[in-house]
Protein backbone atom coordinates (compact mmCIF):
# COMPACT_ATOMS: atom_id res chain seq x y z
CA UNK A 1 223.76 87.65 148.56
CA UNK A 2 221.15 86.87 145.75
CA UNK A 3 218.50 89.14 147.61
CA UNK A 4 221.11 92.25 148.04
CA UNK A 5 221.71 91.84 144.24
CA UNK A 6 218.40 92.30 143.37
CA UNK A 7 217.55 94.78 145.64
CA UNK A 8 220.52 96.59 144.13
CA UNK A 9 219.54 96.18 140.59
CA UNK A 10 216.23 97.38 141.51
CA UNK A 11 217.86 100.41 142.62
CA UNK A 12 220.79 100.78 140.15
CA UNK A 13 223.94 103.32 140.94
CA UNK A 14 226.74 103.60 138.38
CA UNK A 15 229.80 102.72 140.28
CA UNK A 16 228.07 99.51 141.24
CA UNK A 17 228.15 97.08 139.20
CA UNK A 18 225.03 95.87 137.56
CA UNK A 19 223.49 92.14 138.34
CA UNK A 20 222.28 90.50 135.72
CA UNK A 21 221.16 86.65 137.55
CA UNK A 22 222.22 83.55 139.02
CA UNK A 23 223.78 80.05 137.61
CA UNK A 24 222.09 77.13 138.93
CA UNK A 25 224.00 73.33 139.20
CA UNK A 26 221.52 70.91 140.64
CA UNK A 27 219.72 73.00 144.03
CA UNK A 28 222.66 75.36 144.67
CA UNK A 29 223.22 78.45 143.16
CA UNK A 30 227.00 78.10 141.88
CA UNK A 31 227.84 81.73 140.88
CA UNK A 32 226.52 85.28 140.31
CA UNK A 33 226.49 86.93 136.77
CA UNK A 34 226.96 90.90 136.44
CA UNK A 35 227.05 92.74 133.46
CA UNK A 36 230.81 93.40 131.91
CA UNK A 37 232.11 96.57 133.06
CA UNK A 38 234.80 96.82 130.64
CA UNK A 39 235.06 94.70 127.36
CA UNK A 40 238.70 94.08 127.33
CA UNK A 41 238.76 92.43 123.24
CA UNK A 42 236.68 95.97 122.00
CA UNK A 43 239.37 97.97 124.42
CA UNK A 44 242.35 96.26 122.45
CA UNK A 45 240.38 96.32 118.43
CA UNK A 46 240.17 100.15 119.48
CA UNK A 47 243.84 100.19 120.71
CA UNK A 48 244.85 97.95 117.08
CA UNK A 49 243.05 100.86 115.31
CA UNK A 50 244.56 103.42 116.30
CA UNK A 51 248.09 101.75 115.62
CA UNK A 52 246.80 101.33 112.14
CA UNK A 53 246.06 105.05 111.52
CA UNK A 54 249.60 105.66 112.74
CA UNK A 55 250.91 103.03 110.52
CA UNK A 56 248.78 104.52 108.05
CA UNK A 57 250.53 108.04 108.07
CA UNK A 58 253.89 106.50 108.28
CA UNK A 59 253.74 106.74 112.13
CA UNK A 60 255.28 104.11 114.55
CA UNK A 61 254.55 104.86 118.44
CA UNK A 62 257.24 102.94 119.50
CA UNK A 63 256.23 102.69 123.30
CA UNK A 64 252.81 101.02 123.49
CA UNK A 65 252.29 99.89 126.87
CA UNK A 66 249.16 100.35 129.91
CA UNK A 67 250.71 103.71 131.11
CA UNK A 68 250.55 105.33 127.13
CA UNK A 69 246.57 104.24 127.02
CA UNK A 70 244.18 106.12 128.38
CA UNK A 71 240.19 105.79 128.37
CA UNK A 72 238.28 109.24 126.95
CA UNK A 73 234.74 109.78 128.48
CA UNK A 74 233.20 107.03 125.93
CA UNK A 75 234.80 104.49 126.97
CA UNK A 76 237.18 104.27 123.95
CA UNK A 77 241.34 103.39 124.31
CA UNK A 78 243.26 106.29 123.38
CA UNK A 79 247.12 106.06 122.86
CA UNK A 80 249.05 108.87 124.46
CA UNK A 81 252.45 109.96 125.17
CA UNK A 82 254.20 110.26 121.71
CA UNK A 83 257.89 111.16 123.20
CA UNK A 84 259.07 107.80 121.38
CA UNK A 85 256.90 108.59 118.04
CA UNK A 86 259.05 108.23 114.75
CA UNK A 87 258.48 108.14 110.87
CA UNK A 88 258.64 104.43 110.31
CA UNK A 89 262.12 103.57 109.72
CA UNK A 90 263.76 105.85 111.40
CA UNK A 91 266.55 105.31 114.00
CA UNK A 92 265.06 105.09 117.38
CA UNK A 93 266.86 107.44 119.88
CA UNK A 94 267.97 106.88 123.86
CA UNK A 95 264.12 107.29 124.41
CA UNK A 96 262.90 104.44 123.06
CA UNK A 97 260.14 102.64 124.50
CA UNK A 98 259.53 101.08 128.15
CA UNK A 99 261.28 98.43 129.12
CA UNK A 100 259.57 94.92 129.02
CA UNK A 101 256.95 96.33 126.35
CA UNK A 102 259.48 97.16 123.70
CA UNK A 103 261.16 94.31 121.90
CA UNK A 104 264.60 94.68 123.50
CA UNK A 105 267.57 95.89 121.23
CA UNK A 106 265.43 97.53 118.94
CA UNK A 107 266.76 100.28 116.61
CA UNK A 108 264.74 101.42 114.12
CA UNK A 109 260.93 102.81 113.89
CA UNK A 110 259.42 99.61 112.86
CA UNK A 111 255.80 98.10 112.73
CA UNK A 112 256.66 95.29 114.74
CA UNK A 113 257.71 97.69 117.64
CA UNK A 114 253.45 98.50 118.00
CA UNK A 115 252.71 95.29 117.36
CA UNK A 116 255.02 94.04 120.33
CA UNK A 117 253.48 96.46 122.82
CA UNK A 118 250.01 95.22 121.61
CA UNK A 119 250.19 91.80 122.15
CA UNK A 120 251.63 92.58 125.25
CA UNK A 121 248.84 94.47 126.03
CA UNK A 122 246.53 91.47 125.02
CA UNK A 123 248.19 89.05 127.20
CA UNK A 124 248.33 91.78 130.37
CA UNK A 125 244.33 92.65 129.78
CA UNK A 126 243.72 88.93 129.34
CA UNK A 127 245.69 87.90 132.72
CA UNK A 128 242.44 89.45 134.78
């Protein structure tokens, strides 16, 4: 497998994923290393962000979850989908988030709601 990796990083291709070496323990070879194809803790500062700027304008997105992030063509987390967007305080209306990534029972355009949907988002990214 070592040999194939090398050949292949000899002769690199984008939608394979780029070896970087081998991790020795004694005389075996215990594991291969290849270069991170997506920085999950960059992903989620970029995702924090761009609640922030929200937050900053007196927005709350209200349903931050996988399926309202998207990745542009650099790489970099952008929130979609603003059906559940409010002025912060605000009552929330019957479309109100998704369940299991909104705190349930929620009713009003708060901070917290993005923050929920974040650290959901940390512990989901962070499961893989």
């Amino acid at each position: 497998e070592v040999k194939v990796c090398e050949l292949l990083r000899e002769h690199a291709h984008p939608n394979i994923a780029t070896y970087i070496g081998f991790i020795m323990q004694g005389d075996s070879i215990r594991g291969l290393c290849f270069a991170t194809l997506f920085d999950k803790d960059l992903c989620l500062q970029g995702i924090e962000s761009g609640i922030r700027h929200m937050h900053s304008l007196g927005l709350v997105h209200n349903d931050i979850n996988p399926s309202n992030i998207m990745i542009d063509s650099a790489d970099r987390p952008v929130i979609i989908d603003f059906g559940s967007c409010k002025q912060e305080g605000e009552k929330l209306g019957v479309k109100a988030g998704t369940w299991g990534w909104s705190i349930e029972g929620a009713e009003y355009a708060l901070r917290e709601n993005d923050f929920f949907g974040l650290s959901g988002l940390k512990t989901y990214l962070h499961s893989y």
